[in-house]
C-alpha atoms as a PDB file:
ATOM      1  CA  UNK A   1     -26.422 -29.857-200.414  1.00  0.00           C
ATOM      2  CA  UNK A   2     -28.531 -31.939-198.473  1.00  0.00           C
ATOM      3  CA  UNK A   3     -28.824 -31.323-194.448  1.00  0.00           C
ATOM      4  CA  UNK A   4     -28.896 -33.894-191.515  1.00  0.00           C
ATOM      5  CA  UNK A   5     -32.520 -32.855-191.047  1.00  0.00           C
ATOM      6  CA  UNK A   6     -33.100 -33.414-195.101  1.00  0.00           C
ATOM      7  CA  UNK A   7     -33.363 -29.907-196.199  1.00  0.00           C
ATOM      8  CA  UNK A   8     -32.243 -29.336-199.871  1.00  0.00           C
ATOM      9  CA  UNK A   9     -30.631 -26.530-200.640  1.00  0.00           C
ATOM     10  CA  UNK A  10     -27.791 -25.094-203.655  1.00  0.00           C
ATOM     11  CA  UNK A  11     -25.538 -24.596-201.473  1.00  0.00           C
ATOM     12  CA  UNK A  12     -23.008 -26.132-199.294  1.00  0.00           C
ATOM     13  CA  UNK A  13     -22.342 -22.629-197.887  1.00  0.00           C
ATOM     14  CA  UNK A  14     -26.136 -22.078-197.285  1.00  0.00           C
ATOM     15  CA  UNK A  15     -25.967 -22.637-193.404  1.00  0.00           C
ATOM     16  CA  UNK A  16     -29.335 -20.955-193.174  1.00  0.00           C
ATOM     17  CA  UNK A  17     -31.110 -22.345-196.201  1.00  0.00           C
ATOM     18  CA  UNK A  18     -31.720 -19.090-197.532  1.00  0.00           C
ATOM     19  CA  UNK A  19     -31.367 -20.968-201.404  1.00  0.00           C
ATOM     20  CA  UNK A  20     -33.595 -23.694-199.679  1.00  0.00           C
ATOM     21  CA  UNK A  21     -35.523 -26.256-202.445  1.00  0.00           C
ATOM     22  CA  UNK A  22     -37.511 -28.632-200.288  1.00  0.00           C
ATOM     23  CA  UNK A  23     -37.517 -31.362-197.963  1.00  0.00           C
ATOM     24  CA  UNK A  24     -36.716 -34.772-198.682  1.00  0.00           C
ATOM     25  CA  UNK A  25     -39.325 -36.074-196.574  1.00  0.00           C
ATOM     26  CA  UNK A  26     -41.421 -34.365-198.299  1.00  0.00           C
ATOM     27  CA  UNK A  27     -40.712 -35.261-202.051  1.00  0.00           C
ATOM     28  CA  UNK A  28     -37.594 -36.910-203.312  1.00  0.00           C
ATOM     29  CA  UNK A  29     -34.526 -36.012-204.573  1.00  0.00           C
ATOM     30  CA  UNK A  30     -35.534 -36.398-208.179  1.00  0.00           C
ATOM     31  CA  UNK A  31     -38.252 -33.968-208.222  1.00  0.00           C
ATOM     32  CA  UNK A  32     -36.301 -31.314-205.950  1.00  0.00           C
ATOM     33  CA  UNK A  33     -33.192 -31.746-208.562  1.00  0.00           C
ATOM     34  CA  UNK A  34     -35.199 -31.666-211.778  1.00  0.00           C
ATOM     35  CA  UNK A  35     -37.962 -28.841-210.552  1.00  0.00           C
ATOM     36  CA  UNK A  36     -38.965 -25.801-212.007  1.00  0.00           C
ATOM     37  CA  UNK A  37     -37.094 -24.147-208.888  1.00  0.00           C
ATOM     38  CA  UNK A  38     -33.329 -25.762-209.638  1.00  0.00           C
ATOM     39  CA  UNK A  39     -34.741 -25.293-212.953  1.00  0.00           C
ATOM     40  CA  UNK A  40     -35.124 -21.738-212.793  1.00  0.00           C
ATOM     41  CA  UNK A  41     -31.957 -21.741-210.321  1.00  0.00           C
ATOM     42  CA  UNK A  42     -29.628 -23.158-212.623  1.00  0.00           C
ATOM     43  CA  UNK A  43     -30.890 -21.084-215.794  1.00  0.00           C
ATOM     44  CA  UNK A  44     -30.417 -17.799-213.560  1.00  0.00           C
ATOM     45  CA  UNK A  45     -26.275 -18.775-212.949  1.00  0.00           C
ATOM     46  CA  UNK A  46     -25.974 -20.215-216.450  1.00  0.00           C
ATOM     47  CA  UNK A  47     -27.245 -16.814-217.917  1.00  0.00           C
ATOM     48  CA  UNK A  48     -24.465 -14.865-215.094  1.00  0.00           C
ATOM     49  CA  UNK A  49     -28.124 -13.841-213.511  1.00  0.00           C
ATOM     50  CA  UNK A  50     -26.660 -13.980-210.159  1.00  0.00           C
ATOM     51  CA  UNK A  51     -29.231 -11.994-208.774  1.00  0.00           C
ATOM     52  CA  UNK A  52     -32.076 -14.169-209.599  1.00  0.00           C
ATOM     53  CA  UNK A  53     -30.710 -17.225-208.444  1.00  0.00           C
ATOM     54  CA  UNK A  54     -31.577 -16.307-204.160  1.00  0.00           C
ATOM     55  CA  UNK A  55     -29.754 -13.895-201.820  1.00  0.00           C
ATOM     56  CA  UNK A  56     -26.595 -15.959-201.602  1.00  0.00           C
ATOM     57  CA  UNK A  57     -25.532 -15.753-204.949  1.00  0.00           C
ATOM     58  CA  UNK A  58     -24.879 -12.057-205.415  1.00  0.00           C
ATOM     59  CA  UNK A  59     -22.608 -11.659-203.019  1.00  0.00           C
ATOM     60  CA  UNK A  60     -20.616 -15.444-203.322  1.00  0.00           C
ATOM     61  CA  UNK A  61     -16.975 -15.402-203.756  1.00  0.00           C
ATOM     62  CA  UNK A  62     -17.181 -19.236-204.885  1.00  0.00           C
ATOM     63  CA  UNK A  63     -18.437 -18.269-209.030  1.00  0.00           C
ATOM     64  CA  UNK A  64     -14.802 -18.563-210.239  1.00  0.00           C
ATOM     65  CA  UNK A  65     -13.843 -21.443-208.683  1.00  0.00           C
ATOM     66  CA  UNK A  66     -17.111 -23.586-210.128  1.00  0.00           C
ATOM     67  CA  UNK A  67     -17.688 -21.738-213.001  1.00  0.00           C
ATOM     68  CA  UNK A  68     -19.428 -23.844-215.919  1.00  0.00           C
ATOM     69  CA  UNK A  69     -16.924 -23.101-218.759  1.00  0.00           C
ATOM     70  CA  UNK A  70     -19.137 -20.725-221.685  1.00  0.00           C
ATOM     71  CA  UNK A  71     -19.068 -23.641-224.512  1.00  0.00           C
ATOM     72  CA  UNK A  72     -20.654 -26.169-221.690  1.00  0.00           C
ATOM     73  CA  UNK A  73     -22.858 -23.536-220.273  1.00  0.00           C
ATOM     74  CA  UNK A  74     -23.894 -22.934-224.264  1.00  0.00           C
ATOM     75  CA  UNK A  75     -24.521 -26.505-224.312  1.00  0.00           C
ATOM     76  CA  UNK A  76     -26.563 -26.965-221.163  1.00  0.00           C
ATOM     77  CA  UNK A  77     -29.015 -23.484-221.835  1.00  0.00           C
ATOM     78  CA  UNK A  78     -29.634 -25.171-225.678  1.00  0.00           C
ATOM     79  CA  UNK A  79     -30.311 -28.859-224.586  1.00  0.00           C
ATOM     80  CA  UNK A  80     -32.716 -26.995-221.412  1.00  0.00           C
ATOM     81  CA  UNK A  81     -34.323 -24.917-224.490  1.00  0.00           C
ATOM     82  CA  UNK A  82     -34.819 -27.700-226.313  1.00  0.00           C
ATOM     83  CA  UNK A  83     -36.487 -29.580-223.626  1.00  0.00           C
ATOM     84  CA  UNK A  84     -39.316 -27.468-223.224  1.00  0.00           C
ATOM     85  CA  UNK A  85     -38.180 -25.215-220.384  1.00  0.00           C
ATOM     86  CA  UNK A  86     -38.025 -21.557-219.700  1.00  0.00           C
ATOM     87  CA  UNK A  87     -36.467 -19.573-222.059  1.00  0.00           C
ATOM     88  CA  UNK A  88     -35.144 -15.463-221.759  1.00  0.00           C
END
């Protein structure tokens, strides 16, 4: 979700950026979407690591209705693997 003001965050229900990645006048969009924080982000929900992934996600009511489906989320975590990044 990006803000009027350019603030990048992971959520569209993060009113106070507390899930906050950068600033697109500050670097762009590629490198906030494909850094090691989104990175680390999106490993942390793939793994149900809800916890990990900032204050929001704990306590969101929004998991079921976007859930990645377990075969893609599979998919996703080997290709990430496989690509060099963080592993358990």
């Amino acid at each position: 979700m990006v803000h009027v003001n350019g603030d990048l965050t992971t959520c569209c229900l993060d009113e106070h950026l507390e899930n906050r990645l950068g600033k697109l006048s500050e670097q762009t969009l590629a490198e906030l979407w494909q850094g090691p924080r989104i990175e680390s982000w999106r490993l942390a929900q793939v793994q149900g690591r809800f916890e990990d992934s900032g204050p929001l996600c704990p306590r969101c009511n929004w998991r079921s209705a976007g859930a990645l489906p377990a075969d893609k989320a599979a998919a996703w975590l080997a290709r990430f693997r496989a690509s060099g990044g963080a592993t358990e």
